[in-house]
PDB file of N, CA and C in Angstrom:
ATOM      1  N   UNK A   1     191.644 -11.295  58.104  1.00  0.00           N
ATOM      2  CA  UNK A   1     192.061 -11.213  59.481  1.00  0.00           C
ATOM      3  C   UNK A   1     192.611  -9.811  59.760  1.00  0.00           C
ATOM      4  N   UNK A   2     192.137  -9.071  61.244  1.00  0.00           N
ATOM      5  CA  UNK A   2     192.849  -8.539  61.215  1.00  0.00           C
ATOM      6  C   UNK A   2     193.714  -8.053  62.295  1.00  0.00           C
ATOM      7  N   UNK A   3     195.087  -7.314  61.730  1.00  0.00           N
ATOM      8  CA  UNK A   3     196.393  -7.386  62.007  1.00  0.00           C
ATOM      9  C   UNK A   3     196.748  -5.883  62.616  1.00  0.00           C
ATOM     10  N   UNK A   4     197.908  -5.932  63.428  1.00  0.00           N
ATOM     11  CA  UNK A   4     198.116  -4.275  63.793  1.00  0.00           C
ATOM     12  C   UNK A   4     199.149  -4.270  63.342  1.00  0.00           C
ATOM     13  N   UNK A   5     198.946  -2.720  62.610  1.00  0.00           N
ATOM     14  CA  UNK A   5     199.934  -1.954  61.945  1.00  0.00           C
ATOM     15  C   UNK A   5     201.193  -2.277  62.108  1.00  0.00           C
ATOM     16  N   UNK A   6     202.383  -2.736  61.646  1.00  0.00           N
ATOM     17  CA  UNK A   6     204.027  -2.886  61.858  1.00  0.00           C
ATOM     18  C   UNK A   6     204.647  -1.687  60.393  1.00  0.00           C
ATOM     19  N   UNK A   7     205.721  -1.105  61.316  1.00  0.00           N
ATOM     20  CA  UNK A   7     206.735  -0.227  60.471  1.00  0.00           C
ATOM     21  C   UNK A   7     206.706  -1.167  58.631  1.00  0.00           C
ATOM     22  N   UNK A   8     207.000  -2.141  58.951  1.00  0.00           N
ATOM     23  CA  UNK A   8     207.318  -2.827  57.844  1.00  0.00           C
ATOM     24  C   UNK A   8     206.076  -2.755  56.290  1.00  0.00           C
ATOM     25  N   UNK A   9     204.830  -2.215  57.035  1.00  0.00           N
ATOM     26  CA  UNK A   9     203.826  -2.291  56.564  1.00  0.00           C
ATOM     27  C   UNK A   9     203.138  -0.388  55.642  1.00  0.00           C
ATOM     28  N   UNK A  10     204.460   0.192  56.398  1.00  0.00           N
ATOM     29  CA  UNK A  10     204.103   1.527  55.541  1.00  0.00           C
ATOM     30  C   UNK A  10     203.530   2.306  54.503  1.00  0.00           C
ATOM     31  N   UNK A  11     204.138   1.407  53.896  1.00  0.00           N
ATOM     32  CA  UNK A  11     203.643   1.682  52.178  1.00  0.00           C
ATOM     33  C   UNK A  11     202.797   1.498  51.598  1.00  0.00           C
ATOM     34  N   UNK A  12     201.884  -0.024  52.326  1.00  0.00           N
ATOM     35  CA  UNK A  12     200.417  -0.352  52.223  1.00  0.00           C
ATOM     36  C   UNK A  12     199.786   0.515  52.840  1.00  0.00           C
ATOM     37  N   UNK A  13     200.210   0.848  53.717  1.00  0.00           N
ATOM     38  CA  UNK A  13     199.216   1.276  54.802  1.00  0.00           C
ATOM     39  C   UNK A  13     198.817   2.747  53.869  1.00  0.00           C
ATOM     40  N   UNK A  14     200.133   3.208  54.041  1.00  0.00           N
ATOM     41  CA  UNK A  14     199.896   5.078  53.276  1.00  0.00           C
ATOM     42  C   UNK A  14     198.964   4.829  51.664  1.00  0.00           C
ATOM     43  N   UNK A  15     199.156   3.838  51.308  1.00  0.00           N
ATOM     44  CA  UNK A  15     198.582   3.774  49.762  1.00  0.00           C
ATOM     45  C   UNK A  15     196.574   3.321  50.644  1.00  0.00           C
ATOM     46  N   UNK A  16     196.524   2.265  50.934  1.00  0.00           N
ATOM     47  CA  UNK A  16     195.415   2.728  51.416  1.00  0.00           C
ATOM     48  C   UNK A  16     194.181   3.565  52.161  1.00  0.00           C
ATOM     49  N   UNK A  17     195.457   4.283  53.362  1.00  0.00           N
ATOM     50  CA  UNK A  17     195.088   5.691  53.270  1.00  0.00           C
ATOM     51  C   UNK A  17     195.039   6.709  52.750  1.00  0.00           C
ATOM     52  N   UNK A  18     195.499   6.892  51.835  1.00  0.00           N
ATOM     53  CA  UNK A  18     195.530   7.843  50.279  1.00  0.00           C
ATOM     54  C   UNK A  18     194.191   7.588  49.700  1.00  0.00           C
ATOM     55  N   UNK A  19     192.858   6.394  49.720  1.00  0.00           N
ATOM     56  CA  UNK A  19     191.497   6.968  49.160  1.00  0.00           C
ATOM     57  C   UNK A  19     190.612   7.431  49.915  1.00  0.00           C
ATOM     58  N   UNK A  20     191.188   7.795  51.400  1.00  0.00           N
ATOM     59  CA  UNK A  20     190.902   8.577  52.280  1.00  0.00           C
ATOM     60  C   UNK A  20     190.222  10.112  51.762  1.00  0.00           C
ATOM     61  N   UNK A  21     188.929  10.750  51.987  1.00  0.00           N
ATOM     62  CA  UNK A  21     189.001  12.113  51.363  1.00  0.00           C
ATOM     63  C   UNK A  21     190.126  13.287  51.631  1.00  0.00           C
ATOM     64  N   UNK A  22     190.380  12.791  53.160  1.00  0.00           N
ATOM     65  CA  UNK A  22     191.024  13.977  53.418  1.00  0.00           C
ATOM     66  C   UNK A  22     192.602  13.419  53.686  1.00  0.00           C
ATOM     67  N   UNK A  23     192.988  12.391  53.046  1.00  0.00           N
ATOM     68  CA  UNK A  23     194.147  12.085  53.160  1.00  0.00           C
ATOM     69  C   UNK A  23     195.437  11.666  51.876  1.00  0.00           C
ATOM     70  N   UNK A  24     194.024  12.597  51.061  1.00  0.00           N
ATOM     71  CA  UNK A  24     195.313  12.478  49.603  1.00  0.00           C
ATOM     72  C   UNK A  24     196.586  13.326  49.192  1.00  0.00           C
ATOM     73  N   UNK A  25     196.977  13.870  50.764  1.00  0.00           N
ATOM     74  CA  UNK A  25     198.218  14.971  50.273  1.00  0.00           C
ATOM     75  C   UNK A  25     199.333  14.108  51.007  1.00  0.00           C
ATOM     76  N   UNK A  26     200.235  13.949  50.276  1.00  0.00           N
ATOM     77  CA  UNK A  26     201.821  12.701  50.845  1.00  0.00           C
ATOM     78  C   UNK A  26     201.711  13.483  52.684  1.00  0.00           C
ATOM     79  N   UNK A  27     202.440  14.736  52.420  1.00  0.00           N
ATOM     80  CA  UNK A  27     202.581  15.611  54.189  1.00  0.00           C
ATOM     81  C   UNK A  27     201.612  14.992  55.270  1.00  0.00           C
ATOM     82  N   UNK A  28     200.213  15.087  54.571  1.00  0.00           N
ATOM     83  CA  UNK A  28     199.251  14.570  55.440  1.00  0.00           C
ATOM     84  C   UNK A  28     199.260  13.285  55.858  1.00  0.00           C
ATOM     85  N   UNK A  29     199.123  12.292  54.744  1.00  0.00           N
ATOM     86  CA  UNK A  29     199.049  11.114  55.023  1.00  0.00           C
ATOM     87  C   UNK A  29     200.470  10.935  56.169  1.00  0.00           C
ATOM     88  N   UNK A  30     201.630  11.459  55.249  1.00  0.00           N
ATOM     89  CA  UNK A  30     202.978  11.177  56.435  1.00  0.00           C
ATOM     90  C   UNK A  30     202.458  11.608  57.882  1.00  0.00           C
ATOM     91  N   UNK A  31     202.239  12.514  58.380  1.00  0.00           N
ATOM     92  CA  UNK A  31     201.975  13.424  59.390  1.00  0.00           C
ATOM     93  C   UNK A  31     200.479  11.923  59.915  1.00  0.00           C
ATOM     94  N   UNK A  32     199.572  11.773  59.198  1.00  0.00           N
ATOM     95  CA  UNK A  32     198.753  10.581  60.004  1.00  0.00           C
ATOM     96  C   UNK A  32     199.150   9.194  60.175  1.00  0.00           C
ATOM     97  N   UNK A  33     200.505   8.787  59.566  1.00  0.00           N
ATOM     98  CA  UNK A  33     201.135   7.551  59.748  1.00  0.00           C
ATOM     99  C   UNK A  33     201.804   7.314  61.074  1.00  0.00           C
ATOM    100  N   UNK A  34     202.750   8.974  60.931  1.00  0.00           N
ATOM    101  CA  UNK A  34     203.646   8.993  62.117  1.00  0.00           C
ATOM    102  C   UNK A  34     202.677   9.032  63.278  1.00  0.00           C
ATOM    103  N   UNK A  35     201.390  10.119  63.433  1.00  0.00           N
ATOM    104  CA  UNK A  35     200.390   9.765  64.466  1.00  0.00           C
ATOM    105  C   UNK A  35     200.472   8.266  65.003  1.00  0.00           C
ATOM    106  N   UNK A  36     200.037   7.616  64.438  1.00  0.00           N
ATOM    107  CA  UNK A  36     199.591   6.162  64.739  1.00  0.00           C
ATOM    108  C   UNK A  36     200.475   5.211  64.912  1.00  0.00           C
ATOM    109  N   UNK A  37     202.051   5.641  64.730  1.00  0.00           N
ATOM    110  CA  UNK A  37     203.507   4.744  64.728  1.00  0.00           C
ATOM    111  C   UNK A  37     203.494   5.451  66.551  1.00  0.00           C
ATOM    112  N   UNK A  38     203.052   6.544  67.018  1.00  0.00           N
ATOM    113  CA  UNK A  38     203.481   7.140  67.837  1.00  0.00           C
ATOM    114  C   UNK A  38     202.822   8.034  69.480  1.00  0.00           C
ATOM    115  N   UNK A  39     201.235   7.703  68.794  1.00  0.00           N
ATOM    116  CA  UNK A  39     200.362   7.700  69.545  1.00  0.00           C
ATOM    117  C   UNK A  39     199.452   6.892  70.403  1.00  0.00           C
ATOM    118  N   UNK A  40     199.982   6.456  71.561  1.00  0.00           N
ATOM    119  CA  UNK A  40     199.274   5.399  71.967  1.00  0.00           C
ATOM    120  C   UNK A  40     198.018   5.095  72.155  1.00  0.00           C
ATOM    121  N   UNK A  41     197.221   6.629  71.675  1.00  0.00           N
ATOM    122  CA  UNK A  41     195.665   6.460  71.959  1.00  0.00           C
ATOM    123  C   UNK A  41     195.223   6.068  70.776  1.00  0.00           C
ATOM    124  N   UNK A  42     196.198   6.095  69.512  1.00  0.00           N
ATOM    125  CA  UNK A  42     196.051   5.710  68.011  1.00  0.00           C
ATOM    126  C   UNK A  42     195.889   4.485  67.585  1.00  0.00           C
ATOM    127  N   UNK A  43     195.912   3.639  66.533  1.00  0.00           N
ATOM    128  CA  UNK A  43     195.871   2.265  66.032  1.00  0.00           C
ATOM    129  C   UNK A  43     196.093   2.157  65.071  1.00  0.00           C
ATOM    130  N   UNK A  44     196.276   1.660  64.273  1.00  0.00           N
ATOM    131  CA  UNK A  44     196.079   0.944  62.774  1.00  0.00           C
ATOM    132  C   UNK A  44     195.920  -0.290  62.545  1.00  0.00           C
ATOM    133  N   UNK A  45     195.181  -0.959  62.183  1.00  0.00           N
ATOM    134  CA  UNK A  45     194.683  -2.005  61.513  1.00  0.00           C
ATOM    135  C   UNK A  45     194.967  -2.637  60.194  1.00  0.00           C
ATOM    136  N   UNK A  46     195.453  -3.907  59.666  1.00  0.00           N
ATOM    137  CA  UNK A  46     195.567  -4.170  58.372  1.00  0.00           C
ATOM    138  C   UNK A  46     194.356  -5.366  58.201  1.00  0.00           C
ATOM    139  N   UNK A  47     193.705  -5.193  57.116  1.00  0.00           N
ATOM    140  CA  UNK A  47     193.104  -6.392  56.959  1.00  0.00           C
ATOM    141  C   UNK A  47     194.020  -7.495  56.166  1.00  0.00           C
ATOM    142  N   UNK A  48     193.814  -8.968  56.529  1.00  0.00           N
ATOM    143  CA  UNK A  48     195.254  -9.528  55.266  1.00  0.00           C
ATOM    144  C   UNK A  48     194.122 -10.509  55.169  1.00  0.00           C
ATOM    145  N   UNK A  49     194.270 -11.580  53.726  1.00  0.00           N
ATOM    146  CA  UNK A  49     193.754 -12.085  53.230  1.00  0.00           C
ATOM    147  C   UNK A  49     195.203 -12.963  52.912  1.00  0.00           C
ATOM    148  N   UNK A  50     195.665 -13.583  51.831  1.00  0.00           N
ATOM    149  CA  UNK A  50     196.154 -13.752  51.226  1.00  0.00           C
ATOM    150  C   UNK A  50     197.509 -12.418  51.308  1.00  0.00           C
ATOM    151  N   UNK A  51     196.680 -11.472  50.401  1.00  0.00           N
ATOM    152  CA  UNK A  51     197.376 -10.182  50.836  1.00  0.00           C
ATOM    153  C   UNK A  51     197.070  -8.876  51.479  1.00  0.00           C
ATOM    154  N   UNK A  52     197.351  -7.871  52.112  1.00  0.00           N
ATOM    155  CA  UNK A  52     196.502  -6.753  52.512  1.00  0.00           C
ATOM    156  C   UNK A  52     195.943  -6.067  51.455  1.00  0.00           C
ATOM    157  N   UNK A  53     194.577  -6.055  52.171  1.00  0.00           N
ATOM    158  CA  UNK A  53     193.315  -6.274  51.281  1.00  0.00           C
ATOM    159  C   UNK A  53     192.479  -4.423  51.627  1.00  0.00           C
ATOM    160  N   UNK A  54     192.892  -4.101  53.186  1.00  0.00           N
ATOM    161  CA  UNK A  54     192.297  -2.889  53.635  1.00  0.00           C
ATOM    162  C   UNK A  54     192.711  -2.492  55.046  1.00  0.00           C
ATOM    163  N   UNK A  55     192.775  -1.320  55.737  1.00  0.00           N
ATOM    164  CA  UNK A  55     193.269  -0.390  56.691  1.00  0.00           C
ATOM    165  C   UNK A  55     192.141   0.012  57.439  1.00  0.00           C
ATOM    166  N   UNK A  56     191.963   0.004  58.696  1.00  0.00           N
ATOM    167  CA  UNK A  56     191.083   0.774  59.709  1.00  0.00           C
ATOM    168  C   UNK A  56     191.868   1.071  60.634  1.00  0.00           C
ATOM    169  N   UNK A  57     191.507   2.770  60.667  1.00  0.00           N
ATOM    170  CA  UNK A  57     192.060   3.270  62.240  1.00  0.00           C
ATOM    171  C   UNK A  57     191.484   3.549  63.168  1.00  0.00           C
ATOM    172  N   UNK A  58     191.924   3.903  64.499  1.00  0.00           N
ATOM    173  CA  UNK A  58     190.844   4.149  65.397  1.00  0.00           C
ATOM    174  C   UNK A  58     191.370   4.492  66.063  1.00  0.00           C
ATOM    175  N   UNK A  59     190.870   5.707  67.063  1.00  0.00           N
ATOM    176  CA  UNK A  59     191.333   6.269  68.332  1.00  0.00           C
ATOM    177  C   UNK A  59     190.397   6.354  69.419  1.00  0.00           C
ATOM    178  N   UNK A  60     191.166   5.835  70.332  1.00  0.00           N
ATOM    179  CA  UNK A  60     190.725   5.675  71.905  1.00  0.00           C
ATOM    180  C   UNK A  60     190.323   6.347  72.588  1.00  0.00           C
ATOM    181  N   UNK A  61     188.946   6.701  72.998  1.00  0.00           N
ATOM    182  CA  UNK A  61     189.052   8.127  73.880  1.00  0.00           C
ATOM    183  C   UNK A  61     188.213   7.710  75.114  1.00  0.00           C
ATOM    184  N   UNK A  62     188.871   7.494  75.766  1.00  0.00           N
ATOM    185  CA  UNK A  62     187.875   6.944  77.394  1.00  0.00           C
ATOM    186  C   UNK A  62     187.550   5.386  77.008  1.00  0.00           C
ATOM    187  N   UNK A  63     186.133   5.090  76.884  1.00  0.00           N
ATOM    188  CA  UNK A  63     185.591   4.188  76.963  1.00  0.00           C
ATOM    189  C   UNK A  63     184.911   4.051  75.452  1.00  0.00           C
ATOM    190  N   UNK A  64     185.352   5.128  74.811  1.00  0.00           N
ATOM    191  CA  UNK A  64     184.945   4.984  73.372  1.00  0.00           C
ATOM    192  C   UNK A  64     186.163   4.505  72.709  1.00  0.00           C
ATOM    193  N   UNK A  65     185.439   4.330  71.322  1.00  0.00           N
ATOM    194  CA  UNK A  65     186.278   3.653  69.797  1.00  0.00           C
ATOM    195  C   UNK A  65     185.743   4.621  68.844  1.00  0.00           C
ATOM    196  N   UNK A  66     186.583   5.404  68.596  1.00  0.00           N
ATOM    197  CA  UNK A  66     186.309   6.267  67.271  1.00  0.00           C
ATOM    198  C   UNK A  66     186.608   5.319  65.720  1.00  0.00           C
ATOM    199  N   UNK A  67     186.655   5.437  64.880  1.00  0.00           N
ATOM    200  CA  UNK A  67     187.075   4.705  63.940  1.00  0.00           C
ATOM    201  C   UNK A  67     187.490   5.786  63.246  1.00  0.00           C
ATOM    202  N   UNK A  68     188.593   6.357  62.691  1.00  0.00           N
ATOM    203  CA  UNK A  68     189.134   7.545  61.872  1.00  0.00           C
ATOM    204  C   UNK A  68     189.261   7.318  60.612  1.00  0.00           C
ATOM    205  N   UNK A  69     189.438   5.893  60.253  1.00  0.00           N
ATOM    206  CA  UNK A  69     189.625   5.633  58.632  1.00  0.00           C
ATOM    207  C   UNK A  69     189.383   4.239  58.438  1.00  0.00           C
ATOM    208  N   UNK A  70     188.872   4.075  57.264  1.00  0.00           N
ATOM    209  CA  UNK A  70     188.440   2.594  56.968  1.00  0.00           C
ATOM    210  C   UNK A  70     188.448   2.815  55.260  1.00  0.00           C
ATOM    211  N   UNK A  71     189.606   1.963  55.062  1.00  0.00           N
ATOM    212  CA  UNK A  71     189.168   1.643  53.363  1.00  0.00           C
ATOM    213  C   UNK A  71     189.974   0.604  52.954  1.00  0.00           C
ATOM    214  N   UNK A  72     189.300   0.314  51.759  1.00  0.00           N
ATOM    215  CA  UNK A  72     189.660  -1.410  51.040  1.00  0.00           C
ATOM    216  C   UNK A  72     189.892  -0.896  49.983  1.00  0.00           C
ATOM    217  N   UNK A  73     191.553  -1.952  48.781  1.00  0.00           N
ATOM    218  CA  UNK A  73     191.807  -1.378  48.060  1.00  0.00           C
ATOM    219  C   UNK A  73     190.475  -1.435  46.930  1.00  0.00           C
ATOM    220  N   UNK A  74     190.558  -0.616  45.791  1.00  0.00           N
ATOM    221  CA  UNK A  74     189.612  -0.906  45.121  1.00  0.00           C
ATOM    222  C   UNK A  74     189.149  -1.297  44.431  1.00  0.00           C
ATOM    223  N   UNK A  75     190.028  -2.893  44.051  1.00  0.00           N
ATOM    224  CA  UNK A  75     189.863  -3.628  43.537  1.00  0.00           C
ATOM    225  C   UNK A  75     189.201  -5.260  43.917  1.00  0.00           C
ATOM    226  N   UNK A  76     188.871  -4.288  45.458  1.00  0.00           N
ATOM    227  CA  UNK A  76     188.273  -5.506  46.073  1.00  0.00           C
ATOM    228  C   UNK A  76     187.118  -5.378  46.755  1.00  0.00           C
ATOM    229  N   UNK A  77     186.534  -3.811  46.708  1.00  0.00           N
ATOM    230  CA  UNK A  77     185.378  -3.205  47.085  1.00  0.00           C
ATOM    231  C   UNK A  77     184.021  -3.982  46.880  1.00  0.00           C
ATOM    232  N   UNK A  78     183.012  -3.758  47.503  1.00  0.00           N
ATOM    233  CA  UNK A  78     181.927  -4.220  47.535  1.00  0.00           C
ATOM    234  C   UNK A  78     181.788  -5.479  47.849  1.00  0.00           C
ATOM    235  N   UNK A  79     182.763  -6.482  48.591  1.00  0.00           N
ATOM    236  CA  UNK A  79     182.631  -7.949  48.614  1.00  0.00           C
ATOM    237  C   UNK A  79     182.364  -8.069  50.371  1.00  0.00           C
ATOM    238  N   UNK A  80     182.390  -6.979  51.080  1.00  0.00           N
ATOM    239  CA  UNK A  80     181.979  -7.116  52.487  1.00  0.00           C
ATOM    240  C   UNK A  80     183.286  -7.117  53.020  1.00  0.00           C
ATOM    241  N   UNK A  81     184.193  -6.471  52.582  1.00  0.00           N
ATOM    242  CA  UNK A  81     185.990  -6.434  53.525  1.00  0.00           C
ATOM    243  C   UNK A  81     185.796  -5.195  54.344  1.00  0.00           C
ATOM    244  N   UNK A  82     185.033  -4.278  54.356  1.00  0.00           N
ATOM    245  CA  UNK A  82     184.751  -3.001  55.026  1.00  0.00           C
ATOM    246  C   UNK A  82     183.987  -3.759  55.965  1.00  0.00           C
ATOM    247  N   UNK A  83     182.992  -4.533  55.792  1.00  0.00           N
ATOM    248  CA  UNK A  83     182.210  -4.914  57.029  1.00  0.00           C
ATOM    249  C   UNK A  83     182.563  -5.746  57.351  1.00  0.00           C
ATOM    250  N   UNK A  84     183.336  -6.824  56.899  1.00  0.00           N
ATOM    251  CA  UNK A  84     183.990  -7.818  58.017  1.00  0.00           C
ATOM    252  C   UNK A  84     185.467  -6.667  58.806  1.00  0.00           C
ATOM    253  N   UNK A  85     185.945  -5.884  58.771  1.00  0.00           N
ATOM    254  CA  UNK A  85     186.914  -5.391  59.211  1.00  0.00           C
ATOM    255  C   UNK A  85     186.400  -4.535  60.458  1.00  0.00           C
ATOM    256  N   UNK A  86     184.766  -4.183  60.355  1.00  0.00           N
ATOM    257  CA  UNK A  86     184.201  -3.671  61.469  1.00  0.00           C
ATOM    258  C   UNK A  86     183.671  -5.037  62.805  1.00  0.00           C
ATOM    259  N   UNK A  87     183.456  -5.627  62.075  1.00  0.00           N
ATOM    260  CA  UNK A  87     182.905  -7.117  62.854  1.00  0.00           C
ATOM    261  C   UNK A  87     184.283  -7.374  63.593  1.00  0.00           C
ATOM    262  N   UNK A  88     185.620  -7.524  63.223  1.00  0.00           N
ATOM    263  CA  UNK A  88     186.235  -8.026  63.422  1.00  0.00           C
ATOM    264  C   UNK A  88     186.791  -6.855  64.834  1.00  0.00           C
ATOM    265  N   UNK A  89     186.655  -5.622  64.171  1.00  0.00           N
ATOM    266  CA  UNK A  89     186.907  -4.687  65.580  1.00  0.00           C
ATOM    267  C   UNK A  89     186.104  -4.673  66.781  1.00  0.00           C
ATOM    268  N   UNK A  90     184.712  -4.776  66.261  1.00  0.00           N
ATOM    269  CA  UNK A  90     183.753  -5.149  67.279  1.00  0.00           C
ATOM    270  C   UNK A  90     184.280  -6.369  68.114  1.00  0.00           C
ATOM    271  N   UNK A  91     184.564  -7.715  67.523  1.00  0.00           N
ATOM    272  CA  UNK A  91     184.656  -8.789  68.412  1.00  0.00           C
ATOM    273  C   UNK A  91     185.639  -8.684  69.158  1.00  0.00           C
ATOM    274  N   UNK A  92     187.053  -7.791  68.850  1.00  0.00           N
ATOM    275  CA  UNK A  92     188.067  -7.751  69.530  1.00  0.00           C
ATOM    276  C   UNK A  92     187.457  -6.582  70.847  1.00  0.00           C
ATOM    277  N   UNK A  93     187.373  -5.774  70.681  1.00  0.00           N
ATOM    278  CA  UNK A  93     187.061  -4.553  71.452  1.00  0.00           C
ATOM    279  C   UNK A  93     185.671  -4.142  72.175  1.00  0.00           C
ATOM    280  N   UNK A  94     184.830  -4.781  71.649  1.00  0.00           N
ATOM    281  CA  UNK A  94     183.283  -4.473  71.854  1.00  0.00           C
ATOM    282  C   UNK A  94     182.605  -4.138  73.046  1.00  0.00           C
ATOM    283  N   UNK A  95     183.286  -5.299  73.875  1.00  0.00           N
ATOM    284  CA  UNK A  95     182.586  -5.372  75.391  1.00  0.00           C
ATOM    285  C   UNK A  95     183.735  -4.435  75.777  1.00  0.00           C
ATOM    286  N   UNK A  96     184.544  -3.850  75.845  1.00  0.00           N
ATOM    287  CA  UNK A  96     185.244  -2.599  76.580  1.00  0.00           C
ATOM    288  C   UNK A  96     184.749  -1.304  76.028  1.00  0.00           C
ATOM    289  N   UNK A  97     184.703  -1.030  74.797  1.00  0.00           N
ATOM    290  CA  UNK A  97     184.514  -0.099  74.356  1.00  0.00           C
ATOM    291  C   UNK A  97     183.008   0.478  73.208  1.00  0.00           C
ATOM    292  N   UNK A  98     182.725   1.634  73.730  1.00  0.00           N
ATOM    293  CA  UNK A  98     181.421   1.719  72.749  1.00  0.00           C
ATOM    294  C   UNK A  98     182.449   1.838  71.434  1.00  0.00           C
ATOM    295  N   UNK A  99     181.701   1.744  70.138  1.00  0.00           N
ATOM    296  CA  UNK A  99     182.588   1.989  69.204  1.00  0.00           C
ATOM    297  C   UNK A  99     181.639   2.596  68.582  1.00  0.00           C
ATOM    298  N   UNK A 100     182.313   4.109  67.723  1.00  0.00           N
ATOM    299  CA  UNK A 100     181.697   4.894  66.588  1.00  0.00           C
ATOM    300  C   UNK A 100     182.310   5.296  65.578  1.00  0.00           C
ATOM    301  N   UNK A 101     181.903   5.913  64.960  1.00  0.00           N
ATOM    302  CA  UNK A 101     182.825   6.651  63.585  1.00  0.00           C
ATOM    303  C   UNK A 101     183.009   8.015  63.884  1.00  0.00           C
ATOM    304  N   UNK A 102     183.596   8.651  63.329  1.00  0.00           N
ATOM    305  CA  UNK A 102     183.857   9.756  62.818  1.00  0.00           C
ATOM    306  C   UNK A 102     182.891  10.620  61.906  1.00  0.00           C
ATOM    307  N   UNK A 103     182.842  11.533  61.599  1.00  0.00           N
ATOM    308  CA  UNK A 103     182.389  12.124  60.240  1.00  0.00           C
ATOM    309  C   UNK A 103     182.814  11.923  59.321  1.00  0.00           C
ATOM    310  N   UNK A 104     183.785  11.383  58.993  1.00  0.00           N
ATOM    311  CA  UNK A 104     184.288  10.785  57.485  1.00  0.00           C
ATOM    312  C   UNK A 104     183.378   9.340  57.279  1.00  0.00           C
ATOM    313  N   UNK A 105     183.391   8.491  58.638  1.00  0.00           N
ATOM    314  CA  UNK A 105     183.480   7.043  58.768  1.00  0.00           C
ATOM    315  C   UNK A 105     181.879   6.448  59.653  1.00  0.00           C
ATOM    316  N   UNK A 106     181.014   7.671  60.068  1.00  0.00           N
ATOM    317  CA  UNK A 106     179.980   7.431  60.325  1.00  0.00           C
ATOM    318  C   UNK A 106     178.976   6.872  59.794  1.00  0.00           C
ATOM    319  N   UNK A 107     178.718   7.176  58.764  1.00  0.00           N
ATOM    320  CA  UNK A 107     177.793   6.950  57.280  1.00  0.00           C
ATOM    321  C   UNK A 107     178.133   5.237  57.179  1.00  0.00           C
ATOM    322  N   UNK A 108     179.168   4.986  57.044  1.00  0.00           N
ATOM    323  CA  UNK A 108     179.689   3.503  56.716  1.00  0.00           C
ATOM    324  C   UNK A 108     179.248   2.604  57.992  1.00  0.00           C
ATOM    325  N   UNK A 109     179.949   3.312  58.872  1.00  0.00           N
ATOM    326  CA  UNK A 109     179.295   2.262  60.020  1.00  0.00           C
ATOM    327  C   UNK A 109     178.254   2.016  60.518  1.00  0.00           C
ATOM    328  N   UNK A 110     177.413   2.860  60.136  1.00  0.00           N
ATOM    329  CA  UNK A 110     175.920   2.560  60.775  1.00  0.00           C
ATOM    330  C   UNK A 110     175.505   1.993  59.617  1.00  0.00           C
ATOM    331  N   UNK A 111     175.841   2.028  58.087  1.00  0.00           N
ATOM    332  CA  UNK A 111     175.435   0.765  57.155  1.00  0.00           C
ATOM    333  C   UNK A 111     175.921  -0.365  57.166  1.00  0.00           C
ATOM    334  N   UNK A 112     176.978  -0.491  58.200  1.00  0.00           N
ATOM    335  CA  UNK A 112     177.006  -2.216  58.585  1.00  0.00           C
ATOM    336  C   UNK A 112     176.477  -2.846  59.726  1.00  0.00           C
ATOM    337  N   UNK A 113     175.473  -1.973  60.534  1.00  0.00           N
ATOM    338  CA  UNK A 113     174.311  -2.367  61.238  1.00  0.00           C
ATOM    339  C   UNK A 113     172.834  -2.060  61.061  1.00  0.00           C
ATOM    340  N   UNK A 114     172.891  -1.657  59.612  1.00  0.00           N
ATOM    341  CA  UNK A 114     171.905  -1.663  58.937  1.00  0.00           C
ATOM    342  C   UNK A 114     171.144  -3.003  58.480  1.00  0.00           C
TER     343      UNK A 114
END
């Protein structure tokens, strides 16, 4: 299921954004947490299962859905938690917004409408 980001949830959140490529420096990741605690065009996403399982972000721009980050820890990779976490953004958001990726997050998303 998924859940929006709460303060309480920090530490997951930054550890799953940490297998981010470009988000393995603490400053950075801090500096993209506080973004999304503080930006209303920002988001964060938790996937929970049992327990949080994976993180997607996304930023708002008009009538679009960027997706800025998407990853599952990696001990749970390859079971379809990346693509149910896109399904699940789609069903919430879909009919308002086109939704795309990023250049980090492009590649991924067009292989879950592959």
């Amino acid at each position: 299921m998924l859940i929006k980001y709460k303060k309480s949830f920090e530490k997951i959140a930054m550890g799953l954004l940490s297998f981010m490529p470009d988000e393995k420096e603490v400053k950075k990741l801090q500096t993209t947490i506080k973004e999304y605690e503080s930006n209303d065009d920002w988001q964060l996403f938790l996937w929970k299962e049992e327990d949080i399982l994976g993180a997607l972000g996304v930023r708002f721009e008009d009538e679009t859905l960027v997706i800025q980050h998407i990853s599952v820890t990696p001990s749970h990779r390859n079971q379809g938690i990346g693509k149910q976490m896109i399904q699940a953004l789609e069903e919430q958001y879909g009919e308002k917004y086109t939704i795309c990726g990023n250049e980090q997050t492009k590649e991924f998303y067009e292989q879950c409408h592959a």
